[in-house]
Every structure is written in C-alpha cells, then in structure tokens.
Protein backbone atom coordinates (compact mmCIF):
# COMPACT_ATOMS: atom_id res chain seq x y z
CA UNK A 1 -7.83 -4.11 31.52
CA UNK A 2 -11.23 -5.45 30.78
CA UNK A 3 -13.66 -3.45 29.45
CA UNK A 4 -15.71 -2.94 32.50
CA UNK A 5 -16.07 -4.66 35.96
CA UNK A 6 -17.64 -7.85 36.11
CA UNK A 7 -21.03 -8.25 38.52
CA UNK A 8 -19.27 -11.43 41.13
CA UNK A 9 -21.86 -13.17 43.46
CA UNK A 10 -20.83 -15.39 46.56
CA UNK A 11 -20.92 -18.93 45.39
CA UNK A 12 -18.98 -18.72 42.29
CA UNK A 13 -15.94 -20.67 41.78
CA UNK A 14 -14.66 -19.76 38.38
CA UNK A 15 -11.81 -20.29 35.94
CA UNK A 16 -10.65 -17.13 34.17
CA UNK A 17 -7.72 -15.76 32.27
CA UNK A 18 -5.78 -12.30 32.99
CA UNK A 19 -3.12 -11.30 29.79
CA UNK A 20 -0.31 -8.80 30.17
CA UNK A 21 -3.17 -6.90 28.35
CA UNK A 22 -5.14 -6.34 30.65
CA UNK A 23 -2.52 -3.95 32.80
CA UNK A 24 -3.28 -1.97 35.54
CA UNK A 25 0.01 -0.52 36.95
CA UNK A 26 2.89 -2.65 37.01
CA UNK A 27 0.33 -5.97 37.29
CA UNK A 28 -2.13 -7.60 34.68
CA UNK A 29 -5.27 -7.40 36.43
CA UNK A 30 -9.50 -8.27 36.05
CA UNK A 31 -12.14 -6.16 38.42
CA UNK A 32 -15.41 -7.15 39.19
CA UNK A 33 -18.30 -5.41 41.83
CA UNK A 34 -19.49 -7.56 44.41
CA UNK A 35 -22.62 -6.70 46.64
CA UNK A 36 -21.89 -7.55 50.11
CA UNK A 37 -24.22 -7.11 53.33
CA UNK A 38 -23.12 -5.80 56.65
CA UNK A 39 -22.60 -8.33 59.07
CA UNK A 40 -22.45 -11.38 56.56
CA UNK A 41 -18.63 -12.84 55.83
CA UNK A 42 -17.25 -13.52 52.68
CA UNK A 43 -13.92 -15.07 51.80
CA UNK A 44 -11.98 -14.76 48.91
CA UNK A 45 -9.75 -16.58 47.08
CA UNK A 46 -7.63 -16.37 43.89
CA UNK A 47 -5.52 -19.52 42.71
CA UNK A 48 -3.06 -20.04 40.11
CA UNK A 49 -0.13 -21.98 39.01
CA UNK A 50 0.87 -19.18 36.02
CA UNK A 51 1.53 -16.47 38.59
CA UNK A 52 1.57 -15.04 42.09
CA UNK A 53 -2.40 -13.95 42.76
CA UNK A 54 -2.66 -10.57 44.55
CA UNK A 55 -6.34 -9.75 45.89
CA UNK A 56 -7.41 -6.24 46.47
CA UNK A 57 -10.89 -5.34 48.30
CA UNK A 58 -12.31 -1.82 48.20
CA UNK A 59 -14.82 -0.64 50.51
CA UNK A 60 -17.44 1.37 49.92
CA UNK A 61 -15.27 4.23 51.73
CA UNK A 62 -12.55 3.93 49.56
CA UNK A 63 -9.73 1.87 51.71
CA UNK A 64 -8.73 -1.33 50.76
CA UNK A 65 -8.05 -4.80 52.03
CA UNK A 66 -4.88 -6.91 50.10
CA UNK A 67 -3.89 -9.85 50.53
CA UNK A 68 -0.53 -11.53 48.21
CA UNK A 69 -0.11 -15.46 49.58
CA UNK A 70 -2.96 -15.77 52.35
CA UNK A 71 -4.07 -19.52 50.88
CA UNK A 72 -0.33 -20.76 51.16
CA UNK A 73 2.16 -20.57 48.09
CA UNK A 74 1.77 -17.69 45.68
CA UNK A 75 -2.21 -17.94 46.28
CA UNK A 76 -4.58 -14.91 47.95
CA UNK A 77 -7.60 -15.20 50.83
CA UNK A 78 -9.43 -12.27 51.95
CA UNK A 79 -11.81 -13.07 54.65
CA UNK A 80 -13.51 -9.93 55.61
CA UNK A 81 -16.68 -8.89 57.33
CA UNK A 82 -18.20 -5.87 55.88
CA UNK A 83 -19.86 -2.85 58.59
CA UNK A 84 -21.33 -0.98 55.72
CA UNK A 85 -23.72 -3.30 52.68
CA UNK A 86 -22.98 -1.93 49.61
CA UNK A 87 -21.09 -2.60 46.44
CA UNK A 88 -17.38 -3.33 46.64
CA UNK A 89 -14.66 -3.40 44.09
CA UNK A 90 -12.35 -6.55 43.87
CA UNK A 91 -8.84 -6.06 41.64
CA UNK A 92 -7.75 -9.55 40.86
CA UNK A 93 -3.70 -9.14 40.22
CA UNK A 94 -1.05 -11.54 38.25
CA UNK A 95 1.80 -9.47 39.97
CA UNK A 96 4.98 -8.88 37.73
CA UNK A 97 2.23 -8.48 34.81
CA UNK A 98 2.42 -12.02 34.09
CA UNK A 99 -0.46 -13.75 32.46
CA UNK A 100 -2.09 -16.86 32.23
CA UNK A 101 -4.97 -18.55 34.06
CA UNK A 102 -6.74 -18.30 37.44
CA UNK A 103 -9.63 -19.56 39.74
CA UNK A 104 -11.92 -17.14 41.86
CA UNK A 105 -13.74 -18.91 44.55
CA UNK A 106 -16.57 -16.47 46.42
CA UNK A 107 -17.49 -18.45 49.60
C-alpha cells in the first residue's frame, strides 16, 4: 500500500499506477481523502485496461459505497451525494491483485 492517503480534489483526472505491492487484502490498491460538502454531487470514476477497477467510498460514519463495472466493461462510477461534509476515504482496487496502470477522474 502507499505510504499514506493521497489529498484528491474534484476536477482531477489523473493517470496513476497500483503494483501487486501495494496490497490491501486479496487486491492491489491506492487510498486517497477527499473533502466533500453535503448536498454537492461528485462522481467517480476509475479506468483501466491492465485490470478490473473496484471503487470503494467511505463515509464519514464508517459505511461504504462500491462499485466493480458501473462505467461499462471492467471500469467503476460512484455517483454519490454526501448528507454529512466531511472527509471521505476512497480505496482504488486492481481486483485479483493485479497491477498496472489506471485513470481517476473526480467530476
């Protein structure tokens, strides 16, 4: 896993890399804390050709939102409006603990 979370802002649209390294569980995975504000939606998507994306959302009172193939193919969406502003946690998966590279779009 990477060292620490990564701060993500809406508006990015990123290439990264995940590595079998970088394990979390069965899956090779990246985190990152994104700040979101009640009310205000956000949609999130991981792309790859390497691997099957998984997205994982946690709110600020600890459940989660996942999402494995929401953007068509092997690709995940979350689209989620927050009730609570505060800091969430988003697990970026290559399920199977594959590796290889990946795009994060914050919209």
């Amino acid at each position: 896993m990477q060292e620490g979370p990564s701060l993500l802002t809406r508006g990015i649209d990123v290439a990264l890399q995940v590595s079998v390294a970088d394990c979390h569980g069965l899956n090779s995975a990246d985190a990152g804390i994104i700040y979101l504000v009640a009310g205000q939606t956000v949609t999130i998507i991981m792309s790859s050709t390497a691997f099957d994306a998984k997205l994982e959302l946690l709110r600020p009172d600890a459940t989660s939102i996942q999402d494995d193939d929401g953007a068509g193919g092997t690709d995940a969406r979350i689209t989620y409006t927050p009730t609570i502003s505060g800091p969430h946690q988003l697990w970026m998966f290559a399920k199977s603990n594959a590796s290889g590279a990946y795009r994060l779009r914050i919209q």
